[in-house]
N, C-alpha and C. Protein backbone atom coordinates (compact mmCIF):
# COMPACT_ATOMS: atom_id res chain seq x y z
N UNK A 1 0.84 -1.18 0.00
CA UNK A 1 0.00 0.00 0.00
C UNK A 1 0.89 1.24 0.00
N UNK A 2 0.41 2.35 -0.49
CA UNK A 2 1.20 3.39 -0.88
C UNK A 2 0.81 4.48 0.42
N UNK A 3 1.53 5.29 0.84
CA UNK A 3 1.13 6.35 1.64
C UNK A 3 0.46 7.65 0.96
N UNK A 4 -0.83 7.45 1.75
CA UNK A 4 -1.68 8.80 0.74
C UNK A 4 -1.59 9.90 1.96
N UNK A 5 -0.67 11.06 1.59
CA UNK A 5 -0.76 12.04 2.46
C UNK A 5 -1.39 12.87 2.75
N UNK A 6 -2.55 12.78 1.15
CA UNK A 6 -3.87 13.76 1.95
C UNK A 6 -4.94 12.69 2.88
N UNK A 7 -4.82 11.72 2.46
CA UNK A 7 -5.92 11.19 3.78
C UNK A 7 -5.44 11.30 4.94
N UNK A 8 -3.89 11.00 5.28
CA UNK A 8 -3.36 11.02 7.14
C UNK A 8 -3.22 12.06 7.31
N UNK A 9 -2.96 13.54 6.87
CA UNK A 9 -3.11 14.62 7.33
C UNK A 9 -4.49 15.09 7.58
N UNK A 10 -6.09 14.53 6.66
CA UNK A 10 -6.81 14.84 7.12
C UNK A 10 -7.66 14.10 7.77
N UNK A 11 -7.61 12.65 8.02
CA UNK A 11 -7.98 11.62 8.92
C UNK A 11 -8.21 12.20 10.18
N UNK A 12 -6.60 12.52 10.97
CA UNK A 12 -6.83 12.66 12.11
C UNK A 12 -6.71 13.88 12.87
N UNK A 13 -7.59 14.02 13.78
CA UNK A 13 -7.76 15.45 13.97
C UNK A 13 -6.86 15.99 14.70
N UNK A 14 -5.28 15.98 15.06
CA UNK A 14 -4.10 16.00 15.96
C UNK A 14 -3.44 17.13 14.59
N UNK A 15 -3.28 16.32 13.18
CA UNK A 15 -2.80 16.69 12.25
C UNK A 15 -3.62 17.63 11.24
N UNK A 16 -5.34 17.53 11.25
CA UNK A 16 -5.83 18.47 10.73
C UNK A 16 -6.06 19.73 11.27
N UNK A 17 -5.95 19.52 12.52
CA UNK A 17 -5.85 20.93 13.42
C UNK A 17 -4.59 21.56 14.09
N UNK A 18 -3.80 21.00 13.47
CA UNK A 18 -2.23 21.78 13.59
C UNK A 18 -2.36 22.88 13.52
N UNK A 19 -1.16 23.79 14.27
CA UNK A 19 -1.16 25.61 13.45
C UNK A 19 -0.67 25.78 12.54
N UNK A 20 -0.04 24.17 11.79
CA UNK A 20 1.10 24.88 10.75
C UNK A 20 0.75 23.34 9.91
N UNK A 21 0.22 23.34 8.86
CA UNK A 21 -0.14 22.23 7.79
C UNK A 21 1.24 21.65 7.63
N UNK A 22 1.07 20.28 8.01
CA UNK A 22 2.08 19.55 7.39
C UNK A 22 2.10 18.87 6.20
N UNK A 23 3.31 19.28 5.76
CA UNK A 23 4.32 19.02 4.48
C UNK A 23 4.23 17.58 3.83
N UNK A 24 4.29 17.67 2.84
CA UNK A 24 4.79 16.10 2.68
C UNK A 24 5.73 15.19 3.87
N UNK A 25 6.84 15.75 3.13
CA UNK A 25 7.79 14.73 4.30
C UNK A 25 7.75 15.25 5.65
N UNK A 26 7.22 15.78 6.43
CA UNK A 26 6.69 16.18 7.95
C UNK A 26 5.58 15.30 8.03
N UNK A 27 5.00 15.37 7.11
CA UNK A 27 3.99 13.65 7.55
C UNK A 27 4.28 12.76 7.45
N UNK A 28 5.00 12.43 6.35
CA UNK A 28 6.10 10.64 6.03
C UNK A 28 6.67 10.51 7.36
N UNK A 29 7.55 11.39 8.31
CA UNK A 29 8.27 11.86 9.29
C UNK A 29 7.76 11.15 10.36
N UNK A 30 6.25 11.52 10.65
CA UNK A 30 5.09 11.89 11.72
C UNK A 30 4.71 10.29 12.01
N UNK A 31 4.33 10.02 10.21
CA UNK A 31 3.87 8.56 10.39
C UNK A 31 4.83 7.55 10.71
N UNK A 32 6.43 7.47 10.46
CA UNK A 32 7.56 6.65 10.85
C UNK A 32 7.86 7.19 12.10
N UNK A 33 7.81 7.79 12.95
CA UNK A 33 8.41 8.16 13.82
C UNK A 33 7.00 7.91 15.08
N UNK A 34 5.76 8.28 14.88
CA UNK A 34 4.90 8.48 15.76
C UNK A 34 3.54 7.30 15.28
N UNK A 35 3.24 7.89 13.92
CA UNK A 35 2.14 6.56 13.16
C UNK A 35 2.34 5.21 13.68
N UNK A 36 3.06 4.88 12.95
CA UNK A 36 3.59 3.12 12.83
C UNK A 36 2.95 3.27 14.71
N UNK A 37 3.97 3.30 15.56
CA UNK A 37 3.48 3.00 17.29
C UNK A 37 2.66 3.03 17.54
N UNK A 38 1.55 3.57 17.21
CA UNK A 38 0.15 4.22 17.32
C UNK A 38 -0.75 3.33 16.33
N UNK A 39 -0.73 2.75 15.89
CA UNK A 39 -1.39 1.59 14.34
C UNK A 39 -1.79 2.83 13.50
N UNK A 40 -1.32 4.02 13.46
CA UNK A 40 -2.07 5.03 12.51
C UNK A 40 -2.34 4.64 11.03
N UNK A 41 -3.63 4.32 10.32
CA UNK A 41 -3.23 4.13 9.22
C UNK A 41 -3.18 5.06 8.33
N UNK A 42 -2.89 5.22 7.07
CA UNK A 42 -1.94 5.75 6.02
C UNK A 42 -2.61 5.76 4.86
N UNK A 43 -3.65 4.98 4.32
CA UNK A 43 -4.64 4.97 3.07
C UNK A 43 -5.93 4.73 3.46
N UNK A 44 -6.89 5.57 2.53
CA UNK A 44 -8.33 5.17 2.56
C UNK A 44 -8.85 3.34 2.66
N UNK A 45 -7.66 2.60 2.04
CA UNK A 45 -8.38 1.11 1.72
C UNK A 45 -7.89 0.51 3.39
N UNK A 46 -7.52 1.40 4.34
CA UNK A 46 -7.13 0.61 5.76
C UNK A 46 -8.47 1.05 6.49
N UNK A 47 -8.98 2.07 6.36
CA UNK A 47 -10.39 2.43 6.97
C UNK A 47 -11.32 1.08 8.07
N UNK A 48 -11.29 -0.04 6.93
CA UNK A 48 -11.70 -1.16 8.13
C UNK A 48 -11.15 -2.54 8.19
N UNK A 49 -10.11 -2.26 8.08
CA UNK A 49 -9.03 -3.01 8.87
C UNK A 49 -8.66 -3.01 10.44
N UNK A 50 -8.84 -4.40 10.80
CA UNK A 50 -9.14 -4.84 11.96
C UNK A 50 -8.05 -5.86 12.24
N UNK A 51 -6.70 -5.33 12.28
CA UNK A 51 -5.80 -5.58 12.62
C UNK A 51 -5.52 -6.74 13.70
N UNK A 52 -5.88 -6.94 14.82
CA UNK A 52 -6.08 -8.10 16.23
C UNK A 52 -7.01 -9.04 14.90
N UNK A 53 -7.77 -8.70 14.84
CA UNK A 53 -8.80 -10.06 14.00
C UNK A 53 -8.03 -10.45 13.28
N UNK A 54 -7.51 -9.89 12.29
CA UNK A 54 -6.21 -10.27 11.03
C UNK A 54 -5.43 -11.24 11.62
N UNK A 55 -4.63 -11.09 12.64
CA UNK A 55 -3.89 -12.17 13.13
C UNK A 55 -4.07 -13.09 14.15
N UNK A 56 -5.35 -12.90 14.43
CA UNK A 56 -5.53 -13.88 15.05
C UNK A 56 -6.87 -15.13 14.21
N UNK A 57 -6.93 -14.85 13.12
CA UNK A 57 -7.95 -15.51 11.98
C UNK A 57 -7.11 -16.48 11.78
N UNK A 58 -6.03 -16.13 10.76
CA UNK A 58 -5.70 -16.86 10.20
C UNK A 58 -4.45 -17.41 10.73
N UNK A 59 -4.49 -19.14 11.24
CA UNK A 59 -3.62 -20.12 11.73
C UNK A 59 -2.07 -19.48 11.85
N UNK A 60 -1.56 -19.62 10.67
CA UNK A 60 0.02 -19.35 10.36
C UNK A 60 0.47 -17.84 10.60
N UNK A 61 -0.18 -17.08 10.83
CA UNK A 61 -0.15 -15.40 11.40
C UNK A 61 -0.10 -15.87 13.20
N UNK A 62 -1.04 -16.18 13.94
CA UNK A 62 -1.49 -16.68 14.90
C UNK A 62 -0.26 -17.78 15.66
N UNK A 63 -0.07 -18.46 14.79
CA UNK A 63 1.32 -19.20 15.98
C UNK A 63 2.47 -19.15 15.06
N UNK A 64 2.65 -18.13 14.58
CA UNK A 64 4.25 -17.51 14.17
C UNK A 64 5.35 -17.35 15.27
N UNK A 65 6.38 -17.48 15.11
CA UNK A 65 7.16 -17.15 15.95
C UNK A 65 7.68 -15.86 16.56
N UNK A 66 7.55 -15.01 15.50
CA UNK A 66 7.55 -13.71 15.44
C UNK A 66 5.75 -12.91 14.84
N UNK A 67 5.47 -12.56 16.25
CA UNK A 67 3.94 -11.66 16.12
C UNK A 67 4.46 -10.69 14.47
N UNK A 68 3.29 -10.56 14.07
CA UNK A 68 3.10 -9.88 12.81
C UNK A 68 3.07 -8.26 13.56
N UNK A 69 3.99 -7.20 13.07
CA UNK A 69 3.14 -6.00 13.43
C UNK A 69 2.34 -5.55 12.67
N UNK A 70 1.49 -4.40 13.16
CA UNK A 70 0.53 -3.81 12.43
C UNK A 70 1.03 -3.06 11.18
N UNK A 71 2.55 -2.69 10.98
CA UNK A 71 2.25 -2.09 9.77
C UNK A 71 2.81 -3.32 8.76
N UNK A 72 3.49 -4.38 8.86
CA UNK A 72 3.96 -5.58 8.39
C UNK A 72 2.44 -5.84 8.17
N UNK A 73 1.61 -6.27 8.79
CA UNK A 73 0.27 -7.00 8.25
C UNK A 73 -0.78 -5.77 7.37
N UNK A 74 -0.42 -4.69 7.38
CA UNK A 74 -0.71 -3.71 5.74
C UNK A 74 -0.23 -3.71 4.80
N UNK A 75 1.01 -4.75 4.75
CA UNK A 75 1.60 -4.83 3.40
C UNK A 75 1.91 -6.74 3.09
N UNK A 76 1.03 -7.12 2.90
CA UNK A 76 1.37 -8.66 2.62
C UNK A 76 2.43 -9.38 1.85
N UNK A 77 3.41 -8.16 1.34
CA UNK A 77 4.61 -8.62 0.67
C UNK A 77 5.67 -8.90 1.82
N UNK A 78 5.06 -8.35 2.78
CA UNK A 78 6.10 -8.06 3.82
C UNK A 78 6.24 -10.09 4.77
N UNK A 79 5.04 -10.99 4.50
CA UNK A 79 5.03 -11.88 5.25
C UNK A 79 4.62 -12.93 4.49
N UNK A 80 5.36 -12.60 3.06
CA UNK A 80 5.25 -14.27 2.56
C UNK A 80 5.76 -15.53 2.86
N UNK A 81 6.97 -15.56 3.75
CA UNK A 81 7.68 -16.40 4.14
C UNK A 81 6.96 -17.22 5.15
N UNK A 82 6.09 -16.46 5.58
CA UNK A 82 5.07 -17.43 6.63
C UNK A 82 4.20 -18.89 6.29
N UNK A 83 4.04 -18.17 4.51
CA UNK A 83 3.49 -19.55 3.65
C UNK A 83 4.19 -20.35 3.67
């Protein structure tokens, strides 16, 4: 999934009510540094994504050795090796 910077700047209301509109890369910034910790998501198609359900559905996510994080389980390229 690609980072859409007009939806996370206007998603959440921390960043739409700033005094000072953030920038492109002040949001790329925001979301690696503060997002990711927070499960913030980053595109319209995460809207209902239900992240805890996601890994705990499906078997091989669920008794991995290494828990999936939340932004690893938004990008499914990221956990093919699990197959």
């Amino acid at each position: 999934m690609i980072f859409d910077y007009k939806f996370y700047v206007n998603h959440y209301e921390d960043l739409k009510n700033a005094e000072k509109k953030l920038s492109f890369i002040d949001a790329c910034n925001h979301f690696l540094n503060i997002g990711i910790q927070e499960n913030r998501i980053f595109c319209d198609k995460l809207t209902d994504f239900d992240y805890k359900f996601y890994i705990n559905y499906y078997e091989d996510l669920k008794n991995a050795e290494k828990k999936l994080s939340f932004i690893d389980a938004c990008n499914p390229v990221s956990y093919t090796h699990l197959r």
